[in-house]
Protein backbone atom coordinates (compact mmCIF):
# COMPACT_ATOMS: atom_id res chain seq x y z
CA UNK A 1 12.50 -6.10 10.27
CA UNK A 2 11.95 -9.54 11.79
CA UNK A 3 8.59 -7.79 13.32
CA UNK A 4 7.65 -6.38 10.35
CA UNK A 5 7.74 -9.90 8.49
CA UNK A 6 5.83 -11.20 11.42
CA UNK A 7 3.32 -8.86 11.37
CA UNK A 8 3.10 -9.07 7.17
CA UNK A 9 2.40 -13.15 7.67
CA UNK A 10 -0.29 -12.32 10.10
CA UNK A 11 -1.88 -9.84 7.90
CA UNK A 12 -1.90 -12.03 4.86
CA UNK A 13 -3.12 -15.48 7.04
CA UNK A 14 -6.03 -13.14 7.90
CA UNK A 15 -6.77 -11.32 4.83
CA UNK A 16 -5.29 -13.30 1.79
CA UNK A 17 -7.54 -14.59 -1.11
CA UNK A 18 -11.48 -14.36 -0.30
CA UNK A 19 -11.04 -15.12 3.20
CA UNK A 20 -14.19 -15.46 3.82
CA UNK A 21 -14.48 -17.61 7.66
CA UNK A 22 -16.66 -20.55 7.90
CA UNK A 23 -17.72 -20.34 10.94
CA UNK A 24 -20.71 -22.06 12.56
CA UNK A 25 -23.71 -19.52 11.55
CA UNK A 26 -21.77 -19.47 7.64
CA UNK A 27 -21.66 -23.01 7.64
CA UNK A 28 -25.23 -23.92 8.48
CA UNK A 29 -26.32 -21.20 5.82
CA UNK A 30 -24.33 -23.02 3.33
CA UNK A 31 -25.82 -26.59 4.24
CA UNK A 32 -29.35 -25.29 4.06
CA UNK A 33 -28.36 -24.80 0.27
CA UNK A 34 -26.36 -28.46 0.52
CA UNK A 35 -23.29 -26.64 -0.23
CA UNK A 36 -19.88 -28.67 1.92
CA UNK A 37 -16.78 -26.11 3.06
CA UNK A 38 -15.00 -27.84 0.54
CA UNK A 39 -17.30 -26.82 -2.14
CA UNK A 40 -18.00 -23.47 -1.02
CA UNK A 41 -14.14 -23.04 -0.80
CA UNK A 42 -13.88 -25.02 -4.45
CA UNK A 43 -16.02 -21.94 -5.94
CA UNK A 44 -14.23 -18.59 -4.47
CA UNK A 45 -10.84 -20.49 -5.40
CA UNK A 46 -11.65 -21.88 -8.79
CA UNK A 47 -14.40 -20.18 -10.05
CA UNK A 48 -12.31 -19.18 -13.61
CA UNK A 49 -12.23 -22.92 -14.16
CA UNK A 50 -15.44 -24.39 -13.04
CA UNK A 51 -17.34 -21.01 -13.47
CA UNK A 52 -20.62 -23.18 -11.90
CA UNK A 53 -22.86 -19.92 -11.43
CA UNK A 54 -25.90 -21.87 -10.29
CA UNK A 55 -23.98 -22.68 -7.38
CA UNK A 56 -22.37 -18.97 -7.31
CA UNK A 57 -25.82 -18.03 -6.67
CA UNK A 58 -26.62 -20.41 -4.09
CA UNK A 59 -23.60 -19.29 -1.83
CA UNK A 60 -24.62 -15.56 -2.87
CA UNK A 61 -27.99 -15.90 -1.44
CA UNK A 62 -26.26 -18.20 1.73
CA UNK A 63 -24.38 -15.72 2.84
CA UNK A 64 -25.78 -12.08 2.24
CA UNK A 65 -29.02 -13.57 4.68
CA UNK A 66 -26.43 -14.64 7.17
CA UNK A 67 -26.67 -11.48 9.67
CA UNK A 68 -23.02 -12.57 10.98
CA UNK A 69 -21.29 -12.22 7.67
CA UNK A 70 -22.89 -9.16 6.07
CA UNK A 71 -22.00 -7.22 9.30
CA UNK A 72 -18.33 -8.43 8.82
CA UNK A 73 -16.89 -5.32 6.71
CA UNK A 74 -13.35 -6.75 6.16
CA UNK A 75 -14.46 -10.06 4.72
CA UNK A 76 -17.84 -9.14 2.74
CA UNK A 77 -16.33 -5.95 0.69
CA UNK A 78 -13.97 -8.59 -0.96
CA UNK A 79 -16.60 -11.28 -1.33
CA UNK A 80 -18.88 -8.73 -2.91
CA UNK A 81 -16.03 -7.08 -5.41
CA UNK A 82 -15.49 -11.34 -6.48
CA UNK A 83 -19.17 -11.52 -7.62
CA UNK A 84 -19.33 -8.53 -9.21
CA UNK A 85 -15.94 -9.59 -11.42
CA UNK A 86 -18.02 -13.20 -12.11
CA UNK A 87 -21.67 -10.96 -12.89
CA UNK A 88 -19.56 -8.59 -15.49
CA UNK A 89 -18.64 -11.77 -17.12
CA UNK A 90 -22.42 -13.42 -17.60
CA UNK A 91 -25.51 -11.11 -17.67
CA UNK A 92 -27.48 -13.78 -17.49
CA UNK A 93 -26.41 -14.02 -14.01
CA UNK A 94 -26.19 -10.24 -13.42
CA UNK A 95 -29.99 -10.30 -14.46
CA UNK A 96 -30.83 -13.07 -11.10
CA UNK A 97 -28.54 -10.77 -9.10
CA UNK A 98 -31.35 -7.88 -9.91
CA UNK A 99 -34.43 -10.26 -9.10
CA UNK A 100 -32.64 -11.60 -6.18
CA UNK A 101 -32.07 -7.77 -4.61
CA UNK A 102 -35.73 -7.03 -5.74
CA UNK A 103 -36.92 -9.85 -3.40
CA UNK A 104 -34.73 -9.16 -0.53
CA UNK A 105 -34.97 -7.04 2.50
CA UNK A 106 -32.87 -4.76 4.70
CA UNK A 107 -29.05 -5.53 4.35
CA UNK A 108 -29.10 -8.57 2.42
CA UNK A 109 -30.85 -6.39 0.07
CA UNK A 110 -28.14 -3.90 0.39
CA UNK A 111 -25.33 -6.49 -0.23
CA UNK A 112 -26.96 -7.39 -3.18
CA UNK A 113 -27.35 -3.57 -4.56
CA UNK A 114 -23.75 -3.39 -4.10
CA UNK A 115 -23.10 -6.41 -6.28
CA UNK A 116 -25.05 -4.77 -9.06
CA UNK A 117 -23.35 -1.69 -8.73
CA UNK A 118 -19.91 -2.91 -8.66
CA UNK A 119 -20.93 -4.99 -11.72
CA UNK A 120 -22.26 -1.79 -13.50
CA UNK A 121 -19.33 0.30 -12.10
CA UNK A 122 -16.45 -1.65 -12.32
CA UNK A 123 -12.92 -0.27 -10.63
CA UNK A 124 -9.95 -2.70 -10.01
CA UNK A 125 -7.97 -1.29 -7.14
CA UNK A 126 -4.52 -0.35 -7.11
CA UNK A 127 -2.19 -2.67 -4.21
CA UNK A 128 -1.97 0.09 -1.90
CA UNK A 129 -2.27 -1.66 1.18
CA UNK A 130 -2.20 -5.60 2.46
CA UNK A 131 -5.83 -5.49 2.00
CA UNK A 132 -6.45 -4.37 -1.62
CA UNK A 133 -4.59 -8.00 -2.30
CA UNK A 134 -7.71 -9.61 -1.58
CA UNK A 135 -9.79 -7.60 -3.60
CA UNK A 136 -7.13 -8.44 -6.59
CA UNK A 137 -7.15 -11.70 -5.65
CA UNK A 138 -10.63 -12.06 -6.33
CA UNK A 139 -10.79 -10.83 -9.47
CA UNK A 140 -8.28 -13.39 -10.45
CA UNK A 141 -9.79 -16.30 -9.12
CA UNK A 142 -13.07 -15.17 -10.53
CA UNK A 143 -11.63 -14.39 -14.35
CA UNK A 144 -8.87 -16.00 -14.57
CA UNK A 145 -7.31 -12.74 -15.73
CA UNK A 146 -3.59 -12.35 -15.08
CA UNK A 147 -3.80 -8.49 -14.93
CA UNK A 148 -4.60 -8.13 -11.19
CA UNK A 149 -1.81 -11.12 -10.38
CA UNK A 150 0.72 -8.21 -12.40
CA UNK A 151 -0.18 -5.32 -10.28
CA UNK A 152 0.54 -7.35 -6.95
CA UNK A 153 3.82 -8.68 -8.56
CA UNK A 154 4.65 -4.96 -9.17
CA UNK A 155 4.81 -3.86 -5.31
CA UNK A 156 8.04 -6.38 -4.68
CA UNK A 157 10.31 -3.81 -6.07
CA UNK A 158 10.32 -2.67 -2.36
CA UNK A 159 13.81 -2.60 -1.28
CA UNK A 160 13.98 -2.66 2.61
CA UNK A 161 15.84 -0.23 4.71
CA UNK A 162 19.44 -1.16 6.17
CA UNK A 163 19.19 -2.36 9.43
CA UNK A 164 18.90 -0.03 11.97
CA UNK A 165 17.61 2.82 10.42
CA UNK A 166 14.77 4.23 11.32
CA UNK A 167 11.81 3.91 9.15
CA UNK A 168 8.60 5.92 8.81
CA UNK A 169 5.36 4.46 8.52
CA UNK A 170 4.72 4.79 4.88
CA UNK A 171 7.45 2.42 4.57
CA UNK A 172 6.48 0.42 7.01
CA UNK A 173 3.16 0.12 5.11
CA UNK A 174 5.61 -0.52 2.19
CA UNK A 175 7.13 -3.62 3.91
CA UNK A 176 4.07 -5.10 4.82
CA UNK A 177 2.67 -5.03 1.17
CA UNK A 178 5.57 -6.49 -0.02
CA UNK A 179 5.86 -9.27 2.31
CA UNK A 180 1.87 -10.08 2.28
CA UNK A 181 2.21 -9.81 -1.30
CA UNK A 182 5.09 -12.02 -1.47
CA UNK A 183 3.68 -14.73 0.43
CA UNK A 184 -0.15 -14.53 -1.37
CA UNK A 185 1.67 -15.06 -4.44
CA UNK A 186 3.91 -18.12 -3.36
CA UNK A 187 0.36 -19.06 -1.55
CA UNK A 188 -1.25 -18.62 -5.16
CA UNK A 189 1.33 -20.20 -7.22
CA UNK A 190 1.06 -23.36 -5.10
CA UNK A 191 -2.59 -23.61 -6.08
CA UNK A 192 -3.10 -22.37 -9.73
CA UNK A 193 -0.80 -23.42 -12.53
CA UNK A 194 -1.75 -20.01 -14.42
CA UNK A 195 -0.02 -18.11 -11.09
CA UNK A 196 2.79 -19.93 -11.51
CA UNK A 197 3.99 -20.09 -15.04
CA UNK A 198 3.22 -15.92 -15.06
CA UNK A 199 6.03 -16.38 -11.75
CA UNK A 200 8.11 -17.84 -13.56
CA UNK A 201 8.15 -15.42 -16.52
CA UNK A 202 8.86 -12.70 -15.03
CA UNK A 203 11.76 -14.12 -13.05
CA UNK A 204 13.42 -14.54 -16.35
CA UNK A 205 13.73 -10.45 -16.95
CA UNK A 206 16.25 -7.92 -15.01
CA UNK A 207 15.81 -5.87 -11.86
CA UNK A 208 14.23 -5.83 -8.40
CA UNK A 209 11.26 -7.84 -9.37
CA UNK A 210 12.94 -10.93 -11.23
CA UNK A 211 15.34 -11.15 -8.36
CA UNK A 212 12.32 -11.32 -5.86
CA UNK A 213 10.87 -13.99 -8.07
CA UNK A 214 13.33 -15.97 -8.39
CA UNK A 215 13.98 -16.81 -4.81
CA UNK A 216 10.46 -17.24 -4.25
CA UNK A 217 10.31 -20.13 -7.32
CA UNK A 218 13.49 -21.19 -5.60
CA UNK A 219 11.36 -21.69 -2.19
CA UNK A 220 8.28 -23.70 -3.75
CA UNK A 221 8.35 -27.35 -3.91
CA UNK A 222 9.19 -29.12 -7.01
CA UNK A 223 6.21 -29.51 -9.18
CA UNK A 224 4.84 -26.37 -6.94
């Protein structure tokens, strides 16, 4: 179990929130639009609160003509699923989106389709694995909406295995999603009051879940 914990942290380092990696090619796209890390990080984190969508844009057009990140699968889907959740919510912007794919070429323009599409055809996922967290994630930090935060808090009702036995790998997959999802949300709670205060009421109710919760409140720093 120690390994499976391990391997959970790993998986959620990598993969939690909108992880999307700033590396050199990323951030020189960025500065061409005079966007810092810090900003660029400020928007996919905060977007509910600030909901800036001129600068939305900028990183939007940044990074879908950066060859290195639109070939990155694991990082783009859930970049592309967060501006979709923030076009839904303005159609002014949804409306640039469409002029923006009109005017671009090859796989930027196909980035860009996708964000329209998503917008048009809008499906939350369900936290199957490690990685739908970061889709949910996303939608959160790009609504503000609790919902997706409740659907990861529902997978800690995982109850692990007594040591020793031997588990399959569904339930490996099991552990994992609890752990990564255990650790986004302490991650989360840390970050955005709205995370927190939902943590905290549902550690006040019975079961699996609240018992979770509690120790995890129990593990945060005072003040979060």
């Amino acid at each position: 179990m120690v390994q499976v914990r391990r391997a959970a942290a790993y998986a959620c380092v990598v993969l939690c929130l909108v992880a999307v990696p700033v590396r050199a090619g990323v951030q020189d796209a960025l500065r061409a639009y005079g966007i810092s890390s810090r900003e660029f990080e400020r928007t996919l984190n905060f977007f509910y609160i600030d909901r800036d969508y001129d600068r939305l844009m900028q990183i939007t057009e940044a990074l879908v003509n950066q060859e290195e990140f639109v070939r990155d699968t694991p990082h783009v889907m859930p970049f592309i699923h967060f501006v979709a959740v923030a076009a839904r919510q303005n159609h002014d912007f949804l409306q640039r989106l469409r002029r923006f794919s009109e005017n671009s070429t090859g796989v930027s323009r196909e980035v860009v389709r996708e964000i329209v599409y998503q917008t048009e055809n809008f499906r939350s996922p369900e936290p199957d694995t490690p990685y739908h967290l970061d889709f949910l994630w996303a939608e959160f930090t790009a609504s503000g909406d609790l919902a997706p935060v409740g659907k990861i808090i529902s997978v800690l009702d995982y109850v692990p295995p007594p040591k020793g036995q031997k588990v399959s790998d569904a339930r490996v997959n099991e552990a994992l999603l609890f752990y990564s999802a255990r650790w986004s949300l302490a991650a989360h709670a840390r970050q955005h009051g709205k995370v927190y205060d939902l943590l905290r009421r549902r550690a006040r109710g019975h079961g699996r879940v609240a018992e979770v919760l509690s120790r995890l409140l129990q593990e945060l720093p005072s003040g979060r």
